[in-house]
N, C-alpha and C. Protein backbone atom coordinates (compact mmCIF):
# COMPACT_ATOMS: atom_id res chain seq x y z
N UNK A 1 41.46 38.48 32.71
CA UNK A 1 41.60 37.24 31.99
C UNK A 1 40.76 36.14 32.62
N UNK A 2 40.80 35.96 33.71
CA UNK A 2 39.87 35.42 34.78
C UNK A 2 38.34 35.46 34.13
N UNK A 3 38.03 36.42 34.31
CA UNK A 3 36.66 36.95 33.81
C UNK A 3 36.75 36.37 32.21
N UNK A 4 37.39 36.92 31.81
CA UNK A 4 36.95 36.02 30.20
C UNK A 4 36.76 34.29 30.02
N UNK A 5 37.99 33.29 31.18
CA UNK A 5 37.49 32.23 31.25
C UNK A 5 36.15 31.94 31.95
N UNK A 6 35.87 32.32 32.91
CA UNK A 6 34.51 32.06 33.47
C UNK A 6 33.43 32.40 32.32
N UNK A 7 33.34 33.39 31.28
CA UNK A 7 32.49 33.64 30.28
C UNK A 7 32.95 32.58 29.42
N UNK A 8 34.00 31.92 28.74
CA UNK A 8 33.96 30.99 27.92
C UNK A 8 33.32 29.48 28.59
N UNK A 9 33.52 29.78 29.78
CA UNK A 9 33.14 28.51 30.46
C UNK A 9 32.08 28.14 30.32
N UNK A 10 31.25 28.95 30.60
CA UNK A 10 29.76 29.53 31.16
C UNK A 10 28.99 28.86 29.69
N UNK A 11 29.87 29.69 28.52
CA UNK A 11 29.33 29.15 27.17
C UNK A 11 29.47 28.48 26.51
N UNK A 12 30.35 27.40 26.98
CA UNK A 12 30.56 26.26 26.75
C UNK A 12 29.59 25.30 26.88
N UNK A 13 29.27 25.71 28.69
CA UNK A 13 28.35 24.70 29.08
C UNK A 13 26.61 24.86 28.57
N UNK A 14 26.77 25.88 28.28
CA UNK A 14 25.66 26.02 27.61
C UNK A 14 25.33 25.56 26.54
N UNK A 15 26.49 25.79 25.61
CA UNK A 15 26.93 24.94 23.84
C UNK A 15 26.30 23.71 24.10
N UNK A 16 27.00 22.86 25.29
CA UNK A 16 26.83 21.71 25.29
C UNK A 16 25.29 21.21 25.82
N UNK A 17 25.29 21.80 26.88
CA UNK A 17 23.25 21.80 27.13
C UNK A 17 22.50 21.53 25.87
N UNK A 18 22.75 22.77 25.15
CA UNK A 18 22.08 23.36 24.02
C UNK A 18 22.19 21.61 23.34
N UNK A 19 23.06 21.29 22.87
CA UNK A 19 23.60 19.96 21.83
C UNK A 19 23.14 18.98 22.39
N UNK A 20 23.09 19.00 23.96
CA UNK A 20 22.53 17.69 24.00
C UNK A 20 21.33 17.82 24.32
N UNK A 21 20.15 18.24 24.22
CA UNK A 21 19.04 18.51 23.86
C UNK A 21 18.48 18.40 22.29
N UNK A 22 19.13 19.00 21.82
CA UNK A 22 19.24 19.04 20.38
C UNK A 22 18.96 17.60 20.24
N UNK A 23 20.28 16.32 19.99
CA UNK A 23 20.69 15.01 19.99
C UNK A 23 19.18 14.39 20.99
N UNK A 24 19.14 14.86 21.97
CA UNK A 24 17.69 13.92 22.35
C UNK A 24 16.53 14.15 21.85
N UNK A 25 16.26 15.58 21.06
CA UNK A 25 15.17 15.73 20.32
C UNK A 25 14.97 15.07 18.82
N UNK A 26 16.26 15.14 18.21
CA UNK A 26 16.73 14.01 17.05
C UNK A 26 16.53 12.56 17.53
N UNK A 27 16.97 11.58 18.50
CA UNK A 27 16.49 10.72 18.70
C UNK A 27 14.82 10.48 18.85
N UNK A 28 14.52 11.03 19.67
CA UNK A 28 13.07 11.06 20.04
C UNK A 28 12.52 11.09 18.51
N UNK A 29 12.87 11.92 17.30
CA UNK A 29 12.36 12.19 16.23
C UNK A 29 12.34 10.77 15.35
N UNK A 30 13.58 10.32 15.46
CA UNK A 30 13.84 9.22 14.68
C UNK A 30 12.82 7.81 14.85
N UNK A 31 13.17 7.83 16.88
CA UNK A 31 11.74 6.90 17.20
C UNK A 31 10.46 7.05 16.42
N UNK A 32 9.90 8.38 16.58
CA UNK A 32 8.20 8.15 16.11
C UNK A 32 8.57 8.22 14.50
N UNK A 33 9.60 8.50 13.91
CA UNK A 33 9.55 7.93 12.04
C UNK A 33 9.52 6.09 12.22
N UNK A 34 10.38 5.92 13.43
CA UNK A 34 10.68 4.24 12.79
C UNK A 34 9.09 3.73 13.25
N UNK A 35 8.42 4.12 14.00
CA UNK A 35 7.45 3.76 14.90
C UNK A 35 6.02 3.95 13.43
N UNK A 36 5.95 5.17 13.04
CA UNK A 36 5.17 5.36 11.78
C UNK A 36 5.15 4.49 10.67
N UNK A 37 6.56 4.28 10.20
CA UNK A 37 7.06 3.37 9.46
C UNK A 37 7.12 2.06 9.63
N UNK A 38 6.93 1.61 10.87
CA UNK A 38 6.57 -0.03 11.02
C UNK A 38 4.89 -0.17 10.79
N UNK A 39 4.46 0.69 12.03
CA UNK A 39 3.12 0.96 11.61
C UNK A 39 2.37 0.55 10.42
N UNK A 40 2.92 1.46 9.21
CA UNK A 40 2.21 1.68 8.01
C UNK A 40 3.16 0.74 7.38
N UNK A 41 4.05 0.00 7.26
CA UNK A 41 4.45 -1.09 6.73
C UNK A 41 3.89 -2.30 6.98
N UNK A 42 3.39 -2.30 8.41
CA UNK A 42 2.63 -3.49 9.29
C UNK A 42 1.22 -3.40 8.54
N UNK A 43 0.37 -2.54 8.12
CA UNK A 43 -0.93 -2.11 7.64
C UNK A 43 -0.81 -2.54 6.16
N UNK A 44 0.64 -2.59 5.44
CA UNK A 44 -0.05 -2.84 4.31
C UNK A 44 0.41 -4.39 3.73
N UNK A 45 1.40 -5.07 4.95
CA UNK A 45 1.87 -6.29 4.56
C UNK A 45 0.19 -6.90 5.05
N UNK A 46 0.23 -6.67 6.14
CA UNK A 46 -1.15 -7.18 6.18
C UNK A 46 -2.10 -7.28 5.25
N UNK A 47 -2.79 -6.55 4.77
CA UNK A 47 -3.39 -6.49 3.20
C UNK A 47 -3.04 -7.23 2.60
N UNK A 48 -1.36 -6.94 2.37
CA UNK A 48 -1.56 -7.94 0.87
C UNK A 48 -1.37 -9.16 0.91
N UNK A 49 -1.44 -9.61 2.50
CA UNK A 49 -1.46 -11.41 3.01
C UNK A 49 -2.92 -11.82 3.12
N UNK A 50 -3.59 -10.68 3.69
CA UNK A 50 -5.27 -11.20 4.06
C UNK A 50 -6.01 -10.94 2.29
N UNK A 51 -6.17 -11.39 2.11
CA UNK A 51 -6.62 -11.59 0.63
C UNK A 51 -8.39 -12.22 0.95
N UNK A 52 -9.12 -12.01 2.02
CA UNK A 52 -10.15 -12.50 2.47
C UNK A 52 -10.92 -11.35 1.49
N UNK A 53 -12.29 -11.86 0.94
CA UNK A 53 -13.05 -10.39 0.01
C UNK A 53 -14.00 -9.43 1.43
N UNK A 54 -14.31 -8.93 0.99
CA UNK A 54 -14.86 -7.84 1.28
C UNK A 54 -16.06 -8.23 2.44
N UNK A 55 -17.39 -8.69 1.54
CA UNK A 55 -18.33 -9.18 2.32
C UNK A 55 -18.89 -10.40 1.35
N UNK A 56 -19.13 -11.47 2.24
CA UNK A 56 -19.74 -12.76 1.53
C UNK A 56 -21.00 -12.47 1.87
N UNK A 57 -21.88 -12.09 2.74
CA UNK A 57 -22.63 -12.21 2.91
C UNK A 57 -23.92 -11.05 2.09
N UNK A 58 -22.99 -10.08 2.07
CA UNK A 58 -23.77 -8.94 1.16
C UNK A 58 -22.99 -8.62 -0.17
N UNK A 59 -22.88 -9.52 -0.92
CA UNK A 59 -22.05 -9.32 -1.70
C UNK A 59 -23.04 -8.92 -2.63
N UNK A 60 -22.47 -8.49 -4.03
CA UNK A 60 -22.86 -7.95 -5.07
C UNK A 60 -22.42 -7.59 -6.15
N UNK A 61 -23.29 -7.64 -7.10
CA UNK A 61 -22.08 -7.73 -8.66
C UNK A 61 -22.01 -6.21 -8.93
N UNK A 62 -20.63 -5.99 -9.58
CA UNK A 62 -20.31 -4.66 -10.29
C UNK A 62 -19.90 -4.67 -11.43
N UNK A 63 -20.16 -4.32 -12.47
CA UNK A 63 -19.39 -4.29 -13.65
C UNK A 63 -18.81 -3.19 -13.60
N UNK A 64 -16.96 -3.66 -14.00
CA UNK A 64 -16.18 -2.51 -14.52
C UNK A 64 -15.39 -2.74 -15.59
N UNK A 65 -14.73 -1.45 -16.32
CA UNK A 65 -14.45 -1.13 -17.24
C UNK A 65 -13.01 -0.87 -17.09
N UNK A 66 -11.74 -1.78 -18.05
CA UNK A 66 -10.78 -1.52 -17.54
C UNK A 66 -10.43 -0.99 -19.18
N UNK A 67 -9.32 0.15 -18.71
CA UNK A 67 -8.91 0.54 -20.37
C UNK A 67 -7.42 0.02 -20.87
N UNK A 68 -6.73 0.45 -21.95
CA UNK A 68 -5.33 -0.11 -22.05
C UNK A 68 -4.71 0.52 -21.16
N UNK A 69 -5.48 1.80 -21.25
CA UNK A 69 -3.99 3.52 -20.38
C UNK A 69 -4.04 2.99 -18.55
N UNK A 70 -4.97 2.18 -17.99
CA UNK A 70 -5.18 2.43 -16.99
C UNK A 70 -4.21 1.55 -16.31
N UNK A 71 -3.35 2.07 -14.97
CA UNK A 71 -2.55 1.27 -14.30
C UNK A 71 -2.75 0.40 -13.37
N UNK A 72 -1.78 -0.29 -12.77
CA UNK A 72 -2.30 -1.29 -11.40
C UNK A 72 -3.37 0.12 -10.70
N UNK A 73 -2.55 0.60 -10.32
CA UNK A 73 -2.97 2.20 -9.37
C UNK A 73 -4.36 2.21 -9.37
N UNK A 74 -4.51 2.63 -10.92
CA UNK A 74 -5.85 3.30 -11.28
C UNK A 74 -6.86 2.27 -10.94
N UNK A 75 -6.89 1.07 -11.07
CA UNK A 75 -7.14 -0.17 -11.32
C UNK A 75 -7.70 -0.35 -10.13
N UNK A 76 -6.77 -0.44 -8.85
CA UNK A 76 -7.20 -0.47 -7.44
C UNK A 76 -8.19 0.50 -6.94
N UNK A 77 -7.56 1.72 -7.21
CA UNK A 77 -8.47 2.63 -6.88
C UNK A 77 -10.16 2.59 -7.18
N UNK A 78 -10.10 2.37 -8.66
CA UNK A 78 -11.13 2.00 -9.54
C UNK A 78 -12.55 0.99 -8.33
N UNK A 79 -11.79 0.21 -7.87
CA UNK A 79 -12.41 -1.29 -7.11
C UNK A 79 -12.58 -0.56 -5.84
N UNK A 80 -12.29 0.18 -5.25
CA UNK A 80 -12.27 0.55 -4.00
C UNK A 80 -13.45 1.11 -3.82
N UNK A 81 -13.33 2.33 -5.36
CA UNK A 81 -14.37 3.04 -5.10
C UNK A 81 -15.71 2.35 -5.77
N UNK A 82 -15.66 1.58 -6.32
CA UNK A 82 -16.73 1.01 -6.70
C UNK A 82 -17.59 -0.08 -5.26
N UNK A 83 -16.95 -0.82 -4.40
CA UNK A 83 -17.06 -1.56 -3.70
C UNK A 83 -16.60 -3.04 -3.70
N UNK A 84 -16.16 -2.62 -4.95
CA UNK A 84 -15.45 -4.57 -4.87
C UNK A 84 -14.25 -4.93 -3.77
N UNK A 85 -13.40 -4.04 -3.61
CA UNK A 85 -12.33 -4.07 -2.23
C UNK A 85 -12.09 -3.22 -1.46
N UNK A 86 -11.64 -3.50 -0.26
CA UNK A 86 -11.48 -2.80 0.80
C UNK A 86 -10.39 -2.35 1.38
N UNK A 87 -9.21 -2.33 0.42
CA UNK A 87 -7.90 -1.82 0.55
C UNK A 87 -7.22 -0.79 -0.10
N UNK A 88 -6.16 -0.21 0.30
CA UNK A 88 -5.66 0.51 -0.47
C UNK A 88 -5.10 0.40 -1.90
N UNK A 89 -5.51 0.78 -2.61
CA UNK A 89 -4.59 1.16 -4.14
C UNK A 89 -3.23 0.39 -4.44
N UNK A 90 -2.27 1.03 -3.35
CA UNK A 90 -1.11 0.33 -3.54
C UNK A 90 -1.13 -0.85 -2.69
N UNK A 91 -1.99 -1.55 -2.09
CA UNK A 91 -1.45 -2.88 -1.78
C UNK A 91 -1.84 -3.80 -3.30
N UNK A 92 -3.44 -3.21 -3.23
CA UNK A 92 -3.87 -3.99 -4.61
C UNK A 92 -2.95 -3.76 -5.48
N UNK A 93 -1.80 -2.86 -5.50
CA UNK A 93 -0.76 -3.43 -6.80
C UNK A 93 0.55 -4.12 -6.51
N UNK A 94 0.52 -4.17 -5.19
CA UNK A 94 1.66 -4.76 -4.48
C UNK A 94 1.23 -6.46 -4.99
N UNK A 95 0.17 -6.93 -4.09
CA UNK A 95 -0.58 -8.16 -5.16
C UNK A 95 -0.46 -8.32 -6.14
N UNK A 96 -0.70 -7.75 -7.28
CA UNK A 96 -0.96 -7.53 -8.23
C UNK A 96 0.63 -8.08 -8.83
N UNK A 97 1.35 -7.61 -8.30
CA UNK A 97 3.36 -7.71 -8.64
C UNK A 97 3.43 -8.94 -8.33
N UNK A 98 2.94 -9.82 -6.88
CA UNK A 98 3.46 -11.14 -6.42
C UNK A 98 2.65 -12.05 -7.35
N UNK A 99 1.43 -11.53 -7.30
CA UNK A 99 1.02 -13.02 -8.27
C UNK A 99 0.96 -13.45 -10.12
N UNK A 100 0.62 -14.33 -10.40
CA UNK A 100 0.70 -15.00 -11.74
C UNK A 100 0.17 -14.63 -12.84
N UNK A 101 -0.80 -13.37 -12.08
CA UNK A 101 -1.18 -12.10 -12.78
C UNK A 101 -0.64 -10.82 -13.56
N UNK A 102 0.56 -11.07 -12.64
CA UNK A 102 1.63 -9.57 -13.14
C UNK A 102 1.65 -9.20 -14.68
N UNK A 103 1.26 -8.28 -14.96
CA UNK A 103 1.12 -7.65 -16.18
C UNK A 103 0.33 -8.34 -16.91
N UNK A 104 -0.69 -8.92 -16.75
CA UNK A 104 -1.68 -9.92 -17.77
C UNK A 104 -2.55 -9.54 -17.44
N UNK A 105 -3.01 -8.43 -16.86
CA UNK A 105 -4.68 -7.79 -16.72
C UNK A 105 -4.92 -7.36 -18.22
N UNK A 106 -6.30 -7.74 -18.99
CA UNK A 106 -6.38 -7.35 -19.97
C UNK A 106 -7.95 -6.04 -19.88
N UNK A 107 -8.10 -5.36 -20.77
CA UNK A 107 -9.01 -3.96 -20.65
C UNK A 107 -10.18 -5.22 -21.11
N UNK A 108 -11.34 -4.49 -20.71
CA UNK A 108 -12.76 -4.91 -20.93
C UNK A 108 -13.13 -4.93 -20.05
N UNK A 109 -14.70 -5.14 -20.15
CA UNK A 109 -15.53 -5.00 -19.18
C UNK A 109 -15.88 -6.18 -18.82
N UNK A 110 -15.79 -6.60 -17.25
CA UNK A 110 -15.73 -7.82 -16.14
C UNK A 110 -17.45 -7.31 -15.07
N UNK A 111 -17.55 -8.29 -14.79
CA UNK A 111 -18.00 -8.83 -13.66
C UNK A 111 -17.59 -9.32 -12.41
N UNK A 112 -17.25 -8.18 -11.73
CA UNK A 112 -16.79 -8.34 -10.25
C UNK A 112 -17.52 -8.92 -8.89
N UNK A 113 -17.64 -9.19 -8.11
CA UNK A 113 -18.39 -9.09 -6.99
C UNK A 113 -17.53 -8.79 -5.73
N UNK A 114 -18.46 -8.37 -4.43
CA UNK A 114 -17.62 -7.97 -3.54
C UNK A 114 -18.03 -9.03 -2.34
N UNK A 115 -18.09 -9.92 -3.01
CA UNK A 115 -17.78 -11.20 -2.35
C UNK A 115 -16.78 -12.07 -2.63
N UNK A 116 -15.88 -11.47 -3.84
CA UNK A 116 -14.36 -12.23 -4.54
C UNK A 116 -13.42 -11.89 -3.71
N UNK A 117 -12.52 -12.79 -3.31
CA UNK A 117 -11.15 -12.29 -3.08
C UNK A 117 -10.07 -11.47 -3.66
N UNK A 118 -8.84 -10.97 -3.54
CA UNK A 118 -8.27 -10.55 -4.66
C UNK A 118 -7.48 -11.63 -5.53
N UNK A 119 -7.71 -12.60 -4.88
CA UNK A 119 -6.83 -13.83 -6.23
C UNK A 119 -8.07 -13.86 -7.14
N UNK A 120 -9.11 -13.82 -6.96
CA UNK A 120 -10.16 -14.45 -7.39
C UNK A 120 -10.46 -12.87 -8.69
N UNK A 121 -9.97 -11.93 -8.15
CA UNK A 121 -10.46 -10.56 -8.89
C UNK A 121 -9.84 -10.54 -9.69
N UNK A 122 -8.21 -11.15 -9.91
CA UNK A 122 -7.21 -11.02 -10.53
C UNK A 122 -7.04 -12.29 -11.45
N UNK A 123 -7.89 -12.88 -11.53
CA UNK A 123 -7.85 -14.26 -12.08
C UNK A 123 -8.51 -14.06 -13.08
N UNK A 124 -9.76 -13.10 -12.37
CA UNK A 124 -10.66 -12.84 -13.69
C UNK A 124 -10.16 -11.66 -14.03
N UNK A 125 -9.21 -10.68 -13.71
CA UNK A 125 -8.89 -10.06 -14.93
C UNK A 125 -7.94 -9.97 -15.58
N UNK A 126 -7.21 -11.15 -15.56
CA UNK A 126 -6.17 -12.12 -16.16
C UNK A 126 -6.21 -13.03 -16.32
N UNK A 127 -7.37 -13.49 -17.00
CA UNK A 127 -7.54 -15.08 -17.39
C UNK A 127 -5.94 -15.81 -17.82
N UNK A 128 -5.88 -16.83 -17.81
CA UNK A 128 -4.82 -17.52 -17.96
C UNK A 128 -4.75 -17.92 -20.09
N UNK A 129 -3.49 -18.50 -20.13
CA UNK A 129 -3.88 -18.90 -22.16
C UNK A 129 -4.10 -19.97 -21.94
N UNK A 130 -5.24 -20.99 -20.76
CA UNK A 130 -6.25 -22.05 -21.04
C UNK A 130 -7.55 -22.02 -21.16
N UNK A 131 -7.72 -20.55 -20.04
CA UNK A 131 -9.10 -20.22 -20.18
C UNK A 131 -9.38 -19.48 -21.64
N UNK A 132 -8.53 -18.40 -22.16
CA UNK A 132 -8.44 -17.71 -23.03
C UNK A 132 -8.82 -18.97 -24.33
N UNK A 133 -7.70 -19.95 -24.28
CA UNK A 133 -7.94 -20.85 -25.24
C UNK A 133 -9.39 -21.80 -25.45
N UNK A 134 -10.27 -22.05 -24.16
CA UNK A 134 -11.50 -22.55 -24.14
C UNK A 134 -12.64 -21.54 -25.14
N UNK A 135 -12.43 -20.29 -24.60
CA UNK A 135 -13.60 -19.24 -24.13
C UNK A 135 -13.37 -19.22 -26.17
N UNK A 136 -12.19 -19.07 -26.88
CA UNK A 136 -12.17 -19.02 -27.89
C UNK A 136 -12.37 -20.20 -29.42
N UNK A 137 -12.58 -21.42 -28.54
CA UNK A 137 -13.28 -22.37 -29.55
C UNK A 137 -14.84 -22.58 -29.74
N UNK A 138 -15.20 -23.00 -30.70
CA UNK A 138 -16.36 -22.88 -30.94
C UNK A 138 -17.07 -24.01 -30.18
């Protein structure tokens, strides 16, 4: 009987080794998620505060083509790869949500440059109903 407690003992302490290893490898895990996650939360608040354009100094015009089907998403992406901005997709729609723009991008073809800011990108592709109302009198 002796002998059987010293074997439960034995594997007990092991159980518990085992668990608390376990529990410090789960912590340790949790650190580098929260650590990733500030990270890449820190990367994209940034963005969508620095609203500075691209390059003033080499700037350049692009014409693009926006359609009805196409989303904030597509939209960003669209500019990225063209050269008008230098951010990700989803910040440009994170923007896109805070400002006076939200859902008033209309389809057609614009004149960008990558010397605009993104207020400045979003202005023009959401004119306001004063500019709209000018551009439409004779």
């Amino acid at each position: 009987m002796a002998e059987k407690k010293k074997k439960d003992r034995g594997y007990r302490i092991v159980l518990y080794g085992f668990q608390s290893i376990l529990r410090i490898l789960v912590y340790i895990l949790l650190a580098v998620t929260l650590v990733l996650l500030g990270k890449n939360a820190y990367m994209i608040g940034y963005q969508i505060v620095n609203t500075a354009p691209l390059s003033k100094e080499n700037a350049n015009d692009v014409i693009v083509s926006i359609n009805d089907d196409m989303s904030v998403m597509d939209i960003g992406e669209m500019l990225r790869k063209r050269g008008v901005i230098d951010e990700d997709p989803f910040s440009f729609m994170i923007q896109e949500l805070l400002s006076e723009s939200h859902n008033k991008i209309l389809p057609g073809e614009y004149v960008l440059n990558s010397g605009m800011s993104i207020d400045e990108i979003l202005e023009t592709l959401a004119p306001s109903e004063e500019e709209e109302n000018e551009e439409n009198q004779p």
